[in-house]
C-alpha atoms as a PDB file:
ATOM      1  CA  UNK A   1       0.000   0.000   0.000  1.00  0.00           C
ATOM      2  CA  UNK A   2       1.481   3.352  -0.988  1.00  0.00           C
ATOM      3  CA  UNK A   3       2.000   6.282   1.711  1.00  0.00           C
ATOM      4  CA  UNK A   4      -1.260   7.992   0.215  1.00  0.00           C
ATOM      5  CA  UNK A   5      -3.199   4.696   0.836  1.00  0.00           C
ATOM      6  CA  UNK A   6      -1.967   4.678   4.478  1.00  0.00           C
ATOM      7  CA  UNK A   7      -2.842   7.888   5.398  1.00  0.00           C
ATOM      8  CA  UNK A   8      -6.596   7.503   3.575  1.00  0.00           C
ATOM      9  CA  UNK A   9      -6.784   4.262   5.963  1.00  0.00           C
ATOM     10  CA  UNK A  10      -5.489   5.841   8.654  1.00  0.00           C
ATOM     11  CA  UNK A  11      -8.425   8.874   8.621  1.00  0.00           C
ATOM     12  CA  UNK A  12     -10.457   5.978   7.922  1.00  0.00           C
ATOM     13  CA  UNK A  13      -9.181   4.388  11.591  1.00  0.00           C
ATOM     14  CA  UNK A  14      -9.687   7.694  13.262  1.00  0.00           C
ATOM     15  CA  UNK A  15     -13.348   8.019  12.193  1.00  0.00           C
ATOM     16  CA  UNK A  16     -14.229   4.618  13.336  1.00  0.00           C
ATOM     17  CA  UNK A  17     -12.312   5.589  16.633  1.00  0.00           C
ATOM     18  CA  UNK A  18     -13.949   9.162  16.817  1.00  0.00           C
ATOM     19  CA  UNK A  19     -17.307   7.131  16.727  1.00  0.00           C
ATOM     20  CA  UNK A  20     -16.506   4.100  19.037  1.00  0.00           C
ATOM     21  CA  UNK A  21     -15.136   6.737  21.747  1.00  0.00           C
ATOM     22  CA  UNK A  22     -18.806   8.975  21.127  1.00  0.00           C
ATOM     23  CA  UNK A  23     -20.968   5.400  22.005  1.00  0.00           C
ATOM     24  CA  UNK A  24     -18.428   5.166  25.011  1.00  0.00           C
ATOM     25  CA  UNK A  25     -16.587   1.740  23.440  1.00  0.00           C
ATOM     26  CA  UNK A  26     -13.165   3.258  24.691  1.00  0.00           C
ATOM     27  CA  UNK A  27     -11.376   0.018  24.067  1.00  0.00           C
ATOM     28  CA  UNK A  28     -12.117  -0.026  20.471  1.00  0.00           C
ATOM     29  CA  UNK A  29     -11.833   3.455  19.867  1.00  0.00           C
ATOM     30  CA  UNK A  30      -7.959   2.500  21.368  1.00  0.00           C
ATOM     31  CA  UNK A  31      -7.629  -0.061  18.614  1.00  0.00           C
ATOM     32  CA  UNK A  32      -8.499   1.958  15.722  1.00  0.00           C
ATOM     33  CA  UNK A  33      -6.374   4.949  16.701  1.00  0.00           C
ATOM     34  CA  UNK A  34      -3.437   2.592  17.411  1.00  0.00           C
ATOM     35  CA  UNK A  35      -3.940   1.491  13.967  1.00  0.00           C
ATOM     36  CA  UNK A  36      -3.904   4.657  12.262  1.00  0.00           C
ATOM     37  CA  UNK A  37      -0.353   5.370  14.105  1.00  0.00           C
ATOM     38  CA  UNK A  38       0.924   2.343  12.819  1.00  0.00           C
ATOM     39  CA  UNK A  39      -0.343   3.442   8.851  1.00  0.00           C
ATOM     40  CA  UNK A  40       0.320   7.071   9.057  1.00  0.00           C
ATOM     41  CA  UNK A  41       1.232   8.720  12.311  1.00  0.00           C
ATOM     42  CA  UNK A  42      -0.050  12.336  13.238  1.00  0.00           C
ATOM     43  CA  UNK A  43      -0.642  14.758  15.837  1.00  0.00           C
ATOM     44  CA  UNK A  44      -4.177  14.078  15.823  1.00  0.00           C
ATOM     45  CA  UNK A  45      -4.445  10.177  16.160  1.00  0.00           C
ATOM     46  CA  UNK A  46      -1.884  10.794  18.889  1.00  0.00           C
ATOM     47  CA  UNK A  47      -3.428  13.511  20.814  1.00  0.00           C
ATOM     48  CA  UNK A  48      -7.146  11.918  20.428  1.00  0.00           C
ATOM     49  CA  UNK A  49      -5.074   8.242  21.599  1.00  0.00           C
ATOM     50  CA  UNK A  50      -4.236  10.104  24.338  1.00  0.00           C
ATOM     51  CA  UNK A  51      -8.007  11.631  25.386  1.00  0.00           C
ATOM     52  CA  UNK A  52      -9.141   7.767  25.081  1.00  0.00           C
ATOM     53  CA  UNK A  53      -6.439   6.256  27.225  1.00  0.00           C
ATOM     54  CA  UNK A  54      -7.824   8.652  29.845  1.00  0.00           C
ATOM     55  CA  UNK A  55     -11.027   8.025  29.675  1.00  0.00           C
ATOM     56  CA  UNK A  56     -10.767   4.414  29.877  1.00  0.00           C
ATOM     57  CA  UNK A  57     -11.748   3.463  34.015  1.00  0.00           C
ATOM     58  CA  UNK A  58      -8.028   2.445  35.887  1.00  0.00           C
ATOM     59  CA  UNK A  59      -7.900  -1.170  36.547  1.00  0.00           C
ATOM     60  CA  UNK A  60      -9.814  -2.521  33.096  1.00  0.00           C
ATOM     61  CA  UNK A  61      -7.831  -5.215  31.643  1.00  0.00           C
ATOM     62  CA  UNK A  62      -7.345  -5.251  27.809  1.00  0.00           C
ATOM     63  CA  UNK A  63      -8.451  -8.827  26.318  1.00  0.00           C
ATOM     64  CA  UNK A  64      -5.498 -10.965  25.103  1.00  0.00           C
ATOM     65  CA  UNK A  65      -6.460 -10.858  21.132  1.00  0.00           C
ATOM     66  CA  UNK A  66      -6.994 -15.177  20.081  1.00  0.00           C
ATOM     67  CA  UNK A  67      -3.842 -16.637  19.342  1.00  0.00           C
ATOM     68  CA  UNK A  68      -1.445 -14.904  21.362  1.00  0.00           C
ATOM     69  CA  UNK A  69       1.094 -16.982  23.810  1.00  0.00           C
ATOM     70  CA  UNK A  70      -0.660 -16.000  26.634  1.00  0.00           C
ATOM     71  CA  UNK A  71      -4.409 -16.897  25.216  1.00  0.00           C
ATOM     72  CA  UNK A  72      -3.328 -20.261  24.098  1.00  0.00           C
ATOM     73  CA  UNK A  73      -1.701 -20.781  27.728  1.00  0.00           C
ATOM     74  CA  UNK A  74      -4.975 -20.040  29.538  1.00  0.00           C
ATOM     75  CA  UNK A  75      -6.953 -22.467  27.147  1.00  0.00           C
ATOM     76  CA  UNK A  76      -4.158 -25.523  27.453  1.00  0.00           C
ATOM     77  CA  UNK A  77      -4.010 -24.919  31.259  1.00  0.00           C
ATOM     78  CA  UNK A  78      -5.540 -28.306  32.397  1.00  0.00           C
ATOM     79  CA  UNK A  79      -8.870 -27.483  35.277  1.00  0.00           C
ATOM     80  CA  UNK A  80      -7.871 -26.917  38.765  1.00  0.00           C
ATOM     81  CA  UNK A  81      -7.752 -30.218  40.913  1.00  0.00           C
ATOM     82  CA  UNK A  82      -8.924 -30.731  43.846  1.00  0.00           C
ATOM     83  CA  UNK A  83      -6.306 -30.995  47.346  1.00  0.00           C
ATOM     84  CA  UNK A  84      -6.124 -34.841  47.869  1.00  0.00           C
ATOM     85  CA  UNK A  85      -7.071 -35.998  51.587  1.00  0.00           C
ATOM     86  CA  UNK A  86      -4.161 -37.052  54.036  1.00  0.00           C
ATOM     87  CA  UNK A  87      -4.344 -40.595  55.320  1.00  0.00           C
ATOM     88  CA  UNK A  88      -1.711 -42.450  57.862  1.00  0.00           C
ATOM     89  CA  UNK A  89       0.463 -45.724  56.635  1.00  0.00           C
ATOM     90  CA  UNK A  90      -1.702 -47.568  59.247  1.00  0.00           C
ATOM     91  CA  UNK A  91      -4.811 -46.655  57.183  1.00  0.00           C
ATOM     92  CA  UNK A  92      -3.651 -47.700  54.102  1.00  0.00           C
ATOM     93  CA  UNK A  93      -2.325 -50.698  55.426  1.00  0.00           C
ATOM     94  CA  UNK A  94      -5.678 -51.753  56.774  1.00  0.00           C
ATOM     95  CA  UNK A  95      -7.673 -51.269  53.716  1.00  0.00           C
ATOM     96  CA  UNK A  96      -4.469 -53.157  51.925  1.00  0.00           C
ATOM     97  CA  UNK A  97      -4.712 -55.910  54.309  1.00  0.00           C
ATOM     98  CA  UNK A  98      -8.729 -56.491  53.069  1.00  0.00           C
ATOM     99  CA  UNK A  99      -8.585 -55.795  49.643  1.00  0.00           C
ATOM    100  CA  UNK A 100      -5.740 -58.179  48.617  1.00  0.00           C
ATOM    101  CA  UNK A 101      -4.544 -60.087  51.309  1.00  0.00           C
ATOM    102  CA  UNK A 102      -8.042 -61.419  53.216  1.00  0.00           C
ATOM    103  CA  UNK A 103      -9.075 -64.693  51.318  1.00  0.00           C
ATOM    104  CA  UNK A 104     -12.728 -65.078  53.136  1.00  0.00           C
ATOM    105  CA  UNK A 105     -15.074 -62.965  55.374  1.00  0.00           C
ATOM    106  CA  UNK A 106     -13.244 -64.309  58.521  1.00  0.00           C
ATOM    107  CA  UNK A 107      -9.631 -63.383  57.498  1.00  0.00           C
ATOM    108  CA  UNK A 108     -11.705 -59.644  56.671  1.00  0.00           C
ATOM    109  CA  UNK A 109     -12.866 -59.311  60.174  1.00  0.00           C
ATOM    110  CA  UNK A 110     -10.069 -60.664  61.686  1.00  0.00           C
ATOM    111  CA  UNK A 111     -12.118 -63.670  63.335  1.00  0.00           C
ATOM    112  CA  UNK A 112     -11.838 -67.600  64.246  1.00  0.00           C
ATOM    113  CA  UNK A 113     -14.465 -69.822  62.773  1.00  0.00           C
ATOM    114  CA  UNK A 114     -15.875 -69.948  65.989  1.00  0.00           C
ATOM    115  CA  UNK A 115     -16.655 -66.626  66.258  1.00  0.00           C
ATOM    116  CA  UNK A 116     -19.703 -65.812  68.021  1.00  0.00           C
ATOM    117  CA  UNK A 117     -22.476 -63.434  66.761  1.00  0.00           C
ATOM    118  CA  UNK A 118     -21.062 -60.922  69.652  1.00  0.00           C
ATOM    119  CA  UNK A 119     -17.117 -61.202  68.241  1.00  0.00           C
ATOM    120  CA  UNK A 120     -18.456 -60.655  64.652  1.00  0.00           C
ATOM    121  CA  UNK A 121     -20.036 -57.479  65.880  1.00  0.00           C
ATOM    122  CA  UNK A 122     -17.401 -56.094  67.904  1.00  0.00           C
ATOM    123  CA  UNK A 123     -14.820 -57.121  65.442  1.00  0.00           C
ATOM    124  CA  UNK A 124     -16.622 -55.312  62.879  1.00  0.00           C
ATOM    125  CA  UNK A 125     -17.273 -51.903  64.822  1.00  0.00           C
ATOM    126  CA  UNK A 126     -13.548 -52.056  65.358  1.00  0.00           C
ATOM    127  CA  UNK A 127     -12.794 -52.230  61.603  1.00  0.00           C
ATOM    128  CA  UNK A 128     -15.541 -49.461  60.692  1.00  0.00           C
ATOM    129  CA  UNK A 129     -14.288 -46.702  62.741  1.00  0.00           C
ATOM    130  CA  UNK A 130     -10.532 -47.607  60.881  1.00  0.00           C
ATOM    131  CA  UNK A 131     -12.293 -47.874  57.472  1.00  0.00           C
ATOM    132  CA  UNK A 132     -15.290 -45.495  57.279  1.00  0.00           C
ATOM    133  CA  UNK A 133     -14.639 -43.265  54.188  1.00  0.00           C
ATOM    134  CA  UNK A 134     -15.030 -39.892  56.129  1.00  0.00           C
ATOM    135  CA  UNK A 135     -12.215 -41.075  58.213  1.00  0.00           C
ATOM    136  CA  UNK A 136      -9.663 -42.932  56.151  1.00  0.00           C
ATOM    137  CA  UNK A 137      -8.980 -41.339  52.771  1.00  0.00           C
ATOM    138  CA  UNK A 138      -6.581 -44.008  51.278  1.00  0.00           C
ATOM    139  CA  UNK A 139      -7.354 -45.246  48.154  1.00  0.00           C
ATOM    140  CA  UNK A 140      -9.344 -48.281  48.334  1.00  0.00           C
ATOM    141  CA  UNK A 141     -11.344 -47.178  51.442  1.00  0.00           C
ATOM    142  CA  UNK A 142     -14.252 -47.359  50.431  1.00  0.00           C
ATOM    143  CA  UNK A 143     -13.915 -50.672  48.759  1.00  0.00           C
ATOM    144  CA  UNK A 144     -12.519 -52.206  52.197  1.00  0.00           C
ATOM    145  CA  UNK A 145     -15.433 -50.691  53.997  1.00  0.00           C
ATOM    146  CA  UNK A 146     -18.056 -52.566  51.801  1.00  0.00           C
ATOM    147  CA  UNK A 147     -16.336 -55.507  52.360  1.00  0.00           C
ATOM    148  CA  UNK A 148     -16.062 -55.678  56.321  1.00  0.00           C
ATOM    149  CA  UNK A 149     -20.243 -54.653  55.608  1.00  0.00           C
ATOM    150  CA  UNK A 150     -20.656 -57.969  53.742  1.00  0.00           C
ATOM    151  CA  UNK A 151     -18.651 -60.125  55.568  1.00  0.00           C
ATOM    152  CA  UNK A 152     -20.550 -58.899  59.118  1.00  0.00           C
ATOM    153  CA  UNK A 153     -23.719 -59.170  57.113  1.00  0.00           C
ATOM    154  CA  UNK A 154     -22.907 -62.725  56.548  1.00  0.00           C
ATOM    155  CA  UNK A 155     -21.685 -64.175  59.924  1.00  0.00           C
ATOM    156  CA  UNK A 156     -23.779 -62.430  61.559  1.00  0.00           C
ATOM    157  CA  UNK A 157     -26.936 -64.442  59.714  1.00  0.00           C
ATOM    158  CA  UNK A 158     -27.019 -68.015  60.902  1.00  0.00           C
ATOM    159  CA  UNK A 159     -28.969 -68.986  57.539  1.00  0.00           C
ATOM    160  CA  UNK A 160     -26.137 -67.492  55.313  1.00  0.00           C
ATOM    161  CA  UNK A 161     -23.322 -68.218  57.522  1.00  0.00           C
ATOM    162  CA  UNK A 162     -24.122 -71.848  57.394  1.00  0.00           C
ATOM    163  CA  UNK A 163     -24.676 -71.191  53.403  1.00  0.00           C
ATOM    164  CA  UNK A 164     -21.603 -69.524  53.441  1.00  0.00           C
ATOM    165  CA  UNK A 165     -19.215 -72.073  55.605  1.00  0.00           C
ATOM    166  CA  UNK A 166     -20.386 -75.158  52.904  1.00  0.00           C
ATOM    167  CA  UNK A 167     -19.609 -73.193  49.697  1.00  0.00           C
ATOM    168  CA  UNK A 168     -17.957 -69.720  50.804  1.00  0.00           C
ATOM    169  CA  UNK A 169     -18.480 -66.755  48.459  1.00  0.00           C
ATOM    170  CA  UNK A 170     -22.021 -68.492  46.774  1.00  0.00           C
ATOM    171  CA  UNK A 171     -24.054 -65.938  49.042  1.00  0.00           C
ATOM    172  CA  UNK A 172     -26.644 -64.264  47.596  1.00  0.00           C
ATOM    173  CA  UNK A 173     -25.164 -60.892  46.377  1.00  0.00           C
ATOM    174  CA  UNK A 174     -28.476 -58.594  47.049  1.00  0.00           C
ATOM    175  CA  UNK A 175     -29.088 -60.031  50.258  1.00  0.00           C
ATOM    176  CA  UNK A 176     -25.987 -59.524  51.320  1.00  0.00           C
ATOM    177  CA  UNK A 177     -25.548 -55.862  50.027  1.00  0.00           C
ATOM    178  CA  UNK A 178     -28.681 -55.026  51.707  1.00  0.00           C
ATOM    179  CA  UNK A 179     -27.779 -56.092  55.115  1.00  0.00           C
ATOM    180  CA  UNK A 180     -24.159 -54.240  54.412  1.00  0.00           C
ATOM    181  CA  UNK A 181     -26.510 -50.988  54.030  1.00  0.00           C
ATOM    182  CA  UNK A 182     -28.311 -52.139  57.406  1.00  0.00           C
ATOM    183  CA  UNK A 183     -24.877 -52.433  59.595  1.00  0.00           C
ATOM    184  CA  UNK A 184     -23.386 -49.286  57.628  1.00  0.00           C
ATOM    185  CA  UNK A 185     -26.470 -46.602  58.466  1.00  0.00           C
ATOM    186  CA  UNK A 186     -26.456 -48.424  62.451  1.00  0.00           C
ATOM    187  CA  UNK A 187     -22.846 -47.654  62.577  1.00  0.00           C
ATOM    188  CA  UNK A 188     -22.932 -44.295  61.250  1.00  0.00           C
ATOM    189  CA  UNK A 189     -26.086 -43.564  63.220  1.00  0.00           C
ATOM    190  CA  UNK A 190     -24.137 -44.527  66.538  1.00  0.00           C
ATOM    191  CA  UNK A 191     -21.449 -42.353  65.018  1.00  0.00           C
ATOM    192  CA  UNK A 192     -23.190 -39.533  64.627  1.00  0.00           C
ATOM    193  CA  UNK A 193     -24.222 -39.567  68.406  1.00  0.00           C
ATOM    194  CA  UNK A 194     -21.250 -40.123  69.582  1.00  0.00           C
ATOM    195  CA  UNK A 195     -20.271 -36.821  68.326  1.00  0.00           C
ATOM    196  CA  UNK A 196     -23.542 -35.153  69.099  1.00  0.00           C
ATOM    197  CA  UNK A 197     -22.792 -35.789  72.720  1.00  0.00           C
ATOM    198  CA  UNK A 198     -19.461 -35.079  72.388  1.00  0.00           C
ATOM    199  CA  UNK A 199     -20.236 -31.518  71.321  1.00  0.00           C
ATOM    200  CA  UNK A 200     -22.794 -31.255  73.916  1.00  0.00           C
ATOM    201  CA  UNK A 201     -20.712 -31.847  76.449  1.00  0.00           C
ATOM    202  CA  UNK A 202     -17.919 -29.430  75.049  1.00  0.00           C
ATOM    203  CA  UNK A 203     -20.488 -26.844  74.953  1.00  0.00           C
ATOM    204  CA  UNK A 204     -21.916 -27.248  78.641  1.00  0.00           C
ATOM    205  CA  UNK A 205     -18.042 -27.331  79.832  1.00  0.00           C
ATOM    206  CA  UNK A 206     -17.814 -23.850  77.733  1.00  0.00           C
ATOM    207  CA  UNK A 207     -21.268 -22.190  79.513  1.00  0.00           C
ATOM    208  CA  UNK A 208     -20.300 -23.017  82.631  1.00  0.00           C
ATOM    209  CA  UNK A 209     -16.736 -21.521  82.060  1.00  0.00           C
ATOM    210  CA  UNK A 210     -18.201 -18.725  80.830  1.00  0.00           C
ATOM    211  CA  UNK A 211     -20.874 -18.443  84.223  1.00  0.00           C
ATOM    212  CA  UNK A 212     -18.859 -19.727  86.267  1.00  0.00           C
ATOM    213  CA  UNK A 213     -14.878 -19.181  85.813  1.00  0.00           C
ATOM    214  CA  UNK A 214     -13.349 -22.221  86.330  1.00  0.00           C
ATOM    215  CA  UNK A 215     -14.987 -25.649  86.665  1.00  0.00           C
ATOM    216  CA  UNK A 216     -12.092 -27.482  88.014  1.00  0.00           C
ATOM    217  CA  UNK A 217     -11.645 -25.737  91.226  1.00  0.00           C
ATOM    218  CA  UNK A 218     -14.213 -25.499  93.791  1.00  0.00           C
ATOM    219  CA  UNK A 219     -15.245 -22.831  95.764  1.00  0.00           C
ATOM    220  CA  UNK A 220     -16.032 -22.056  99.547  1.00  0.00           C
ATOM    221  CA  UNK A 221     -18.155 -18.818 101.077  1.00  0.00           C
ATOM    222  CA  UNK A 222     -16.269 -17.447 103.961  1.00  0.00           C
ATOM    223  CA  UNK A 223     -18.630 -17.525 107.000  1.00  0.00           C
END
């Protein structure tokens, strides 16, 4: 283009500028004049440049034009993940120890074939505070919970235990993931109230703290 078709072009920029900048589209009024500097620089483009860099509020960011470094960085950038949960060795270890190494229900709970109903169920309680998923976060945990479910559901049924002890894993699968849900909701409801009075109890130690000074020491009126 020859120096006579810049500058045409360039008059051309500041017009479209002069009218962005009059509908209050600052940042396009910027472009255009920017433009018309880069074609055919005068006074004017630069001094009107000037009037729309000042109008333009402090703070606004200019949008990173598709294609530049920077644009194709923030679409490539892979979503924001989540912090993983902590969890001890001695967690893992436990849900290790029932996902690959326990060959049958007993080995699971960590019981003798002669196991009464009682054992099963303390054994079992036992595991579940270990294994329950809002307290262990090692992979696997929730797996390992399920299973300590079924295998207490089992044993603790004489009907399927007896089905169980003549041909081991042939237990009926919705049966037993049924009664799983039944011990998993009893042990979470006991849970739950075990920290329901635990807060209670914080909370009366706290009043009376607060009413009273301090609850450790006792005190005498002097007669």
């Amino acid at each position: 283009m020859t120096i006579e078709g810049n500058k045409d072009e360039a008059e051309r920029c500041i017009e479209i500028a002069q009218n962005a900048f009059s509908i209050g589209n600052y940042e396009k009024a910027e472009r255009f004049l920017m433009k018309a500097e880069r074609l055919y620089p005068t006074a004017r483009a630069k001094d009107l440049l000037t009037v729309v860099r000042a109008a333009i509020p402090s703070g606004t960011s200019k949008k990173t034009p598709p294609g530049t470094p920077d644009d194709v960085r923030r679409r490539k950038a892979p979503p924001p993940q989540a912090p993983q949960k902590e969890y001890s060795t001695e967690q893992l270890e436990a849900v290790r120890r029932i996902n690959t190494k326990c060959k049958d229900y007993y080995e699971i709970l960590g019981v003798s074939k002669e196991a009464t109903d009682s054992d099963v169920k303390k054994a079992y309680k036992k595991l579940a505070l270990q294994l329950h998923p809002d307290k262990n976060h090692a992979p696997g945990a929730v797996e390992a919970f399920k299973a300590i479910g079924n295998a207490a559901a089992v044993l603790t049924d004489p009907e399927k235990r007896k089905h169980y002890d003549l041909r081991g894993h042939e237990v009926p699968t919705q049966a037993t993931h049924t009664h799983h849900q039944y011990y998993a909701r009893g042990f979470e409801s006991n849970l739950r109230h075990a920290c329901q009075r635990e807060r209670n109890y914080r909370d009366n130690m706290a009043w009376k703290a607060r009413n009273f000074g301090d609850t450790n020491h006792t005190t005498s009126n002097d007669s």
